[in-house]
Protein backbone atom coordinates (compact mmCIF):
# COMPACT_ATOMS: atom_id res chain seq x y z
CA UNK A 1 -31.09 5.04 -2.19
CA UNK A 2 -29.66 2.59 0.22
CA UNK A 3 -26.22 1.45 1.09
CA UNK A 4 -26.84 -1.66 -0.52
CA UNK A 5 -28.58 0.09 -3.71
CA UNK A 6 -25.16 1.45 -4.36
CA UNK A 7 -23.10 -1.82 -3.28
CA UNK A 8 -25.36 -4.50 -5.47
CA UNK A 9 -23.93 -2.93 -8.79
CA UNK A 10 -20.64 -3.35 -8.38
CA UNK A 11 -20.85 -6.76 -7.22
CA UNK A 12 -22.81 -7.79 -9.99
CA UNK A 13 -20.17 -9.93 -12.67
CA UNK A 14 -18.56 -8.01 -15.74
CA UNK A 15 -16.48 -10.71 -17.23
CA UNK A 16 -16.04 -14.46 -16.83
CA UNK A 17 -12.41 -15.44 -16.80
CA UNK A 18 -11.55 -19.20 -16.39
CA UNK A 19 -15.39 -19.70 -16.25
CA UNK A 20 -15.63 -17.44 -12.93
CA UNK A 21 -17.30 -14.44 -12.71
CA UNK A 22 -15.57 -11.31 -12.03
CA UNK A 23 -17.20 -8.54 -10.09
CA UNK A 24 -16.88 -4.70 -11.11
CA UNK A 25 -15.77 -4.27 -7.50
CA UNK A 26 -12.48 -6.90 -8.55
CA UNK A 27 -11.89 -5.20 -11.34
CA UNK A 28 -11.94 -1.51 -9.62
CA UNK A 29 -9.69 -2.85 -7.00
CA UNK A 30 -7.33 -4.31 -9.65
CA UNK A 31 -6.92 -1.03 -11.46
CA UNK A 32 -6.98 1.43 -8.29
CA UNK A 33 -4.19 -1.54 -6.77
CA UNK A 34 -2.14 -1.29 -9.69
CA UNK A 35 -2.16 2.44 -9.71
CA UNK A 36 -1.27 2.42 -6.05
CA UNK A 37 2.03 0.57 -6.25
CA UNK A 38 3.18 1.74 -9.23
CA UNK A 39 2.88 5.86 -7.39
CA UNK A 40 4.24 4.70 -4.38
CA UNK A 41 7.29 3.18 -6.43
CA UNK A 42 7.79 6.87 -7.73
CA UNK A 43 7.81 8.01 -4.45
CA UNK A 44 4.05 10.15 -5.80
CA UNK A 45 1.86 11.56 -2.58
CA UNK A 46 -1.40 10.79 -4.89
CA UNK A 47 -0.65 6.62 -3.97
CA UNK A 48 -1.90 7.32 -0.20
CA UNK A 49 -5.67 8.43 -1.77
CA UNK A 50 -5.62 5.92 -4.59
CA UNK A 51 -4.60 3.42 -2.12
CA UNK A 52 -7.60 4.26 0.48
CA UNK A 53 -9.91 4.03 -2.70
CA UNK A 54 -8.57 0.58 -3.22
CA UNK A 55 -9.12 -0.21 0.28
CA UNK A 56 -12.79 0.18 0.52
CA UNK A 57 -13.08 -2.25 -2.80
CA UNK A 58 -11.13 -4.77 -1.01
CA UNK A 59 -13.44 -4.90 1.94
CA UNK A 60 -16.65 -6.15 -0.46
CA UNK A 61 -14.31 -8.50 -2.10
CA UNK A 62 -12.32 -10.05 0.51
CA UNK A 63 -15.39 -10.02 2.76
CA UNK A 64 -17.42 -11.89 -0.23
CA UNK A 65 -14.61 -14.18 -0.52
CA UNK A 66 -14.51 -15.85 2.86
CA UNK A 67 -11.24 -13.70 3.31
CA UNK A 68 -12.20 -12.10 6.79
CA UNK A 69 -8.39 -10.95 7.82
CA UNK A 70 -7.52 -9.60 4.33
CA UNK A 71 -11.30 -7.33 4.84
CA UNK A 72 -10.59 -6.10 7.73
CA UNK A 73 -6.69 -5.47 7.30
CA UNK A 74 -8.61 -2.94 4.97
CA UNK A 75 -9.90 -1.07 7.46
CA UNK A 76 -6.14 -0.91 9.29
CA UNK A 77 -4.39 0.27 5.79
CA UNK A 78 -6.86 3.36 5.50
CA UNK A 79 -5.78 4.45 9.13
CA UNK A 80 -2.13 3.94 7.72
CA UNK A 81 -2.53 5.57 4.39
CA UNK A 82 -3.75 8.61 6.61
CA UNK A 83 -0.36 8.45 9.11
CA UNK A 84 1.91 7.78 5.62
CA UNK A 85 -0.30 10.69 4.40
CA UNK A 86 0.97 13.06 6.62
CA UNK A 87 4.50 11.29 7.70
CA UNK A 88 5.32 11.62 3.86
CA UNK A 89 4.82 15.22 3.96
CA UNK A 90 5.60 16.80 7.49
CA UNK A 91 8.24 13.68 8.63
CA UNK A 92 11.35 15.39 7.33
CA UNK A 93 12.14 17.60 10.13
CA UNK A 94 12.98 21.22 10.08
CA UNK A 95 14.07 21.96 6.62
CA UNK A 96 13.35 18.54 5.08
CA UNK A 97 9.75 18.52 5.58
CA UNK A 98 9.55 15.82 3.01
CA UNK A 99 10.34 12.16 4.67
CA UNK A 100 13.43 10.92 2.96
CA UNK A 101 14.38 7.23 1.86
CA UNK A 102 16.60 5.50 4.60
CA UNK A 103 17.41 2.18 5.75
CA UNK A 104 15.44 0.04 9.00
CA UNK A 105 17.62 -0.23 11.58
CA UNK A 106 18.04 -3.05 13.90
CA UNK A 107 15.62 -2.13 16.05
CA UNK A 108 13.13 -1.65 13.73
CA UNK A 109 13.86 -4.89 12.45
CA UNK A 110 13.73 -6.80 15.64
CA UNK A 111 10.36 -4.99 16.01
CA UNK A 112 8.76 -5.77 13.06
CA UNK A 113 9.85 -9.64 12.97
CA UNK A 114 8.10 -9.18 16.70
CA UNK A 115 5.10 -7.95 15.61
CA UNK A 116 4.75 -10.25 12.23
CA UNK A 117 5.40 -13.47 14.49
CA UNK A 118 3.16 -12.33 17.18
CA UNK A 119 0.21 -10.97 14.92
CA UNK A 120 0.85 -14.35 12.24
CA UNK A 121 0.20 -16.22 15.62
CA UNK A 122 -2.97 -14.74 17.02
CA UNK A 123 -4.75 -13.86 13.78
CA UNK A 124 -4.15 -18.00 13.13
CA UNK A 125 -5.84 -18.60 16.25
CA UNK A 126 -8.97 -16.23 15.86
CA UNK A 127 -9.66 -17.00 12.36
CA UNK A 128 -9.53 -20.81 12.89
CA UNK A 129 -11.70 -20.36 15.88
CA UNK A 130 -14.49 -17.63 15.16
CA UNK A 131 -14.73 -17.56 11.54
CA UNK A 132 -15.37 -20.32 8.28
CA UNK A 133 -12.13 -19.56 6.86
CA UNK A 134 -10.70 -22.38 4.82
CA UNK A 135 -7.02 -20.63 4.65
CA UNK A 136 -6.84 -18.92 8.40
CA UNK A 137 -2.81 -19.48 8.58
CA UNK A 138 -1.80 -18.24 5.03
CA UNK A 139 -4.62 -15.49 5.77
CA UNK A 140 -3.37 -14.36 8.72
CA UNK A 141 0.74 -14.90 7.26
CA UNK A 142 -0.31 -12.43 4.55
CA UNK A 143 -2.66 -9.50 7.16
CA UNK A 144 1.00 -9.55 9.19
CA UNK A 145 3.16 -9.36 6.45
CA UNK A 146 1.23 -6.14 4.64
CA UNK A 147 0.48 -4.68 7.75
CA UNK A 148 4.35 -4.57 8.69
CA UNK A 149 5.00 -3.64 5.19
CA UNK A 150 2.86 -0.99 5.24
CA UNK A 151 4.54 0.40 8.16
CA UNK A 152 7.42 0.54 6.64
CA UNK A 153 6.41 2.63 3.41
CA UNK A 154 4.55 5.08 5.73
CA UNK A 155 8.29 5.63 6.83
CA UNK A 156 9.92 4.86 4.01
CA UNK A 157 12.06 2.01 4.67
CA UNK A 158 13.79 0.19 2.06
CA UNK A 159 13.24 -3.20 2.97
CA UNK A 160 9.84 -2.11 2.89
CA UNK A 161 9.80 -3.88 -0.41
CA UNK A 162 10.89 -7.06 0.75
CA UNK A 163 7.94 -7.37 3.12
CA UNK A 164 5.84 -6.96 0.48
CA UNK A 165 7.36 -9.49 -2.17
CA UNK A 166 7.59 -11.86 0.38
CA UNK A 167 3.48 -11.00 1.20
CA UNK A 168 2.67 -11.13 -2.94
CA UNK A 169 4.59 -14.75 -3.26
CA UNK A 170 2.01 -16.01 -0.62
CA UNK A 171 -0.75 -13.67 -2.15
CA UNK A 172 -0.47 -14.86 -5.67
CA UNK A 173 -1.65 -18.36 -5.35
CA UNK A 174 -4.07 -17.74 -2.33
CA UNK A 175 -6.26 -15.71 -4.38
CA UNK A 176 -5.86 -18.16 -7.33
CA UNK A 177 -7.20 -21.16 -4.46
CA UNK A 178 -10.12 -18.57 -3.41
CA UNK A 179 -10.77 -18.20 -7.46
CA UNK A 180 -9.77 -14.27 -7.50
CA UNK A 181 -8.02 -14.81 -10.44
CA UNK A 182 -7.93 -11.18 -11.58
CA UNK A 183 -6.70 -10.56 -8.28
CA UNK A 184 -4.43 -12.90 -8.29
CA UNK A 185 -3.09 -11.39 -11.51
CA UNK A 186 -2.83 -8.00 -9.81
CA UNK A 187 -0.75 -9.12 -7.33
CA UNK A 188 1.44 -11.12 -10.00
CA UNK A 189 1.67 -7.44 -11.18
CA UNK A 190 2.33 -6.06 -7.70
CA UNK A 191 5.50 -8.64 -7.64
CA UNK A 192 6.94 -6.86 -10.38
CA UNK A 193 6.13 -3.35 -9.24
CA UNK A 194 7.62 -4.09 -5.64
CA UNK A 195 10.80 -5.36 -7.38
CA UNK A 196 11.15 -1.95 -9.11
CA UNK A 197 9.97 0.59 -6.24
CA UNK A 198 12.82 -1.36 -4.55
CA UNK A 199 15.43 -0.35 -7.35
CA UNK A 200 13.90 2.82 -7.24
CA UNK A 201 14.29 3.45 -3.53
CA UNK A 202 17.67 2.02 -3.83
CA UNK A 203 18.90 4.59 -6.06
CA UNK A 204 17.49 7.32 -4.55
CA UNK A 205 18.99 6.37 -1.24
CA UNK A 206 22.42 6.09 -2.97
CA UNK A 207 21.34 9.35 -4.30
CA UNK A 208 21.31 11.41 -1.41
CA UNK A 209 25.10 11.80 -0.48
CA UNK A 210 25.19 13.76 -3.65
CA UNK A 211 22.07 15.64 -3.34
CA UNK A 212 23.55 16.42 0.76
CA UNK A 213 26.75 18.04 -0.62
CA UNK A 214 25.16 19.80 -3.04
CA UNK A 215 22.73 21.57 -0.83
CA UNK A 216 25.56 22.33 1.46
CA UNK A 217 27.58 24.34 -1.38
C-alpha cells in the first residue's frame, strides 16, 4: 500500500456542514486539537504527543486548503512539541526537574514582539510572491503568532495564552473565509480553552509561594 492509499481515505468527506464537505482528516484534527489544549491547560505531559498527532492532520488540511504557512508551521510545531517534550520534564533544574509556571520577562518579551514582527513581515512577502494564497498577510499574522506562542508553552510562560487568543481571534474567521468551518469551530473552542489554561496557569503561579514554604519546612 502506498502513501497515498493510506492518505485518500481520510480525505474523502464524512459530513456536509453548511453544504461543505468535511474531510475525516478535519474532523481528526478537530478532536486531537481539542484534546491538545484542553491537556496543556492542565499542565498534562500527554498534550505534547496528542499535539504532534494533530500536527500531521493539519498538514493534509491546510495544504488542501491553499493554507501553505499554516502546513508547514506544522512541520515547525512537531520540532517544538519535541523541545516542550523534554523542557517540560528535565527544565526544572536540580531538584525541580519539572519546568514550573513563571512569568516572560522583558527580554523575552522584546524578543518575541522581534521575532513576530520580523517573521509576520517575511512570511507576507514569500507567500504573496511564490505561492496562490488568497490570505498571505492574515496567514502569515497567524504562523508568527502560534509559532511565538508555542515558544512560550514549551517554557511555560503565562502570557503564553495571550499569544494564542490573540492568534484564535484572527484564526476563527480565516478558516470560516477558507470554508473550514469545523475548524473554525475548533478554534472558537480553542478561544475558550486558552482563556481557562490562562486562569489555570495563573493560579498555579500564585500557587507556588505556598507550595515554596512548604517544601522548605
Amino acid at each position: 500500500m502506498s502513501l497515498a492509499d493510506f492518505l485518500d481515505p481520510l480525505q474523502q468527506p464524512l459530513v456536509t456542514v453548511l453544504d461543505t464537505p468535511v474531510s475525516w482528516t478535519e474532523v481528526l484534527g478537530f478532536g486531537s486539537g481539542a484534546l491538545c489544549v484542553w491537556l496543556v491547560a492542565r499542565q498534562h505531559l500527554a498534550n505534547w504527543p496528542i499535539g504532534i498527532a494533530n500536527n500531521l492532520f493539519f498538514i493534509l488540511l491546510f495544504t488542501q486548503a491553499g493554507l501553505y504557512a499554516d502546513a508547514g508551521l506544522q512541520v515547525v510545531f512537531i520540532a517544538l512539541a519535541v523541545y516542550g517534550w523534554w523542557t517540560w520534564t528535565h527544565g526544572g533544574g536540580p531538584g525541580s526537574p519539572e519546568l514550573p509556571v513563571r512569568r516572560t520577562t522583558r527580554a523575552e518579551w522584546a524578543w518575541l514582539l522581534v521575532a513576530g514582527a520580523v517573521g509576520t513581515l517575511a512570511l507576507t512577502v514569500l507567500l504573496d510572491r511564490a505561492t496562490d494564497s488568497t490570505v498571505p498577510f492574515w496567514d502569515a499574522l497567524t504562523t508568527a503568532l502560534s509559532l511565538t506562542a508555542t515558544y512560550g508553552q514549551c517554557r511555560k510562560l503565562v502570557e503564553s495564552w495571550w499569544l494564542w487568543i490573540a492568534a484564535d481571534v484572527v484564526y476563527i474567521p480565516l478558516y470560516a473565509y477558507k470554508e473550514l468551518y469545523l475548524t473554525s469551530l475548533l478554534y472558537a473552542g480553542f478561544l475558550t480553552l486558552c482563556l481557562i489554561g490562562l486562569r489555570n496557569w495563573k493560579h498555579d503561579l500564585a500557587g507556588q509561594p505556598r507550595r515554596l514554604a512548604e517544601a522548605a519546612v
